[in-house]
N, C-alpha and C. Protein backbone atom coordinates (compact mmCIF):
# COMPACT_ATOMS: atom_id res chain seq x y z
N UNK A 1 8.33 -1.52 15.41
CA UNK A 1 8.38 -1.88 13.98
C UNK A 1 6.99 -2.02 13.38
N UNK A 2 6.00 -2.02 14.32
CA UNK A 2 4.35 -2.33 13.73
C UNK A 2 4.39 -1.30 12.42
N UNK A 3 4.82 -0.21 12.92
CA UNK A 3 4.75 1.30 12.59
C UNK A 3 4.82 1.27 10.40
N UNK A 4 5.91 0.44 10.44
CA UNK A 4 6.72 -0.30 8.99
C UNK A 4 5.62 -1.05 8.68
N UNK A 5 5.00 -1.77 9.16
CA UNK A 5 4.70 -3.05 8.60
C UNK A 5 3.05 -2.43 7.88
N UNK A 6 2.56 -0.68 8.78
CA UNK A 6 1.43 -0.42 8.20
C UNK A 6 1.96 0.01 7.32
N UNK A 7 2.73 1.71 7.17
CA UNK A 7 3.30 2.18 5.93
C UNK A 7 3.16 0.87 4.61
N UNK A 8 3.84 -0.01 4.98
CA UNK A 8 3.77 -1.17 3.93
C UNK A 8 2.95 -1.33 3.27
N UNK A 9 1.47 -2.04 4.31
CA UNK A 9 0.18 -2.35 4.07
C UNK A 9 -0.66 -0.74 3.10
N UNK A 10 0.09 0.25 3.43
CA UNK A 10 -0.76 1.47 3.05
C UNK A 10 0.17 1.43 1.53
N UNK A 11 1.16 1.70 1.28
CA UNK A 11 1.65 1.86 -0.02
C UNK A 11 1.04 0.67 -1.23
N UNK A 12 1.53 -1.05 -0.76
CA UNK A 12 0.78 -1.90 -1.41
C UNK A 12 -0.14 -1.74 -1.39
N UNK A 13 -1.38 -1.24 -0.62
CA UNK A 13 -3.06 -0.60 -1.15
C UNK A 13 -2.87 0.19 -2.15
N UNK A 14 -1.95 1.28 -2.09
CA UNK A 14 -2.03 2.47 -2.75
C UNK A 14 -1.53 1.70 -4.32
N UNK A 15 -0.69 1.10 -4.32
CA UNK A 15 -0.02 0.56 -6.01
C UNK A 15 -1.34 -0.40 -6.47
N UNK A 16 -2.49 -1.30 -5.44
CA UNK A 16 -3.32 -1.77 -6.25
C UNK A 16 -4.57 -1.19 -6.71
N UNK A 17 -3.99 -0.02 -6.54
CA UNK A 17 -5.45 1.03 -6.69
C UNK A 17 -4.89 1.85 -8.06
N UNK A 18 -3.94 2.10 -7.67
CA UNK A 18 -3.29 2.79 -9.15
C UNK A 18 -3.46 1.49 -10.30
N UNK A 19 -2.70 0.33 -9.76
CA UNK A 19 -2.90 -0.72 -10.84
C UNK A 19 -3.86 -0.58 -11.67
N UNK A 20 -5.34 -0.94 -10.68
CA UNK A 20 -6.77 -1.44 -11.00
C UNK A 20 -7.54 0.19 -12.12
N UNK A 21 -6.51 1.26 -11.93
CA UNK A 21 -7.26 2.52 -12.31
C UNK A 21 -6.43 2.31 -13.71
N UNK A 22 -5.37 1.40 -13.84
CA UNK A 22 -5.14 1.76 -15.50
C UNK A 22 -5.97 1.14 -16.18
């Protein structure tokens, strides 16, 4: 399950990067 828990960590990076770019 580690496997989930990065995907996770990588998408929530990815949405506060889009956030911070509007």
């Amino acid at each position: 399950m580690e496997y989930a828990v990065a995907i996770l960590v990588k998408l929530h990076a990815n949405s506060v990067s889009s956030y911070s770019l509007c």
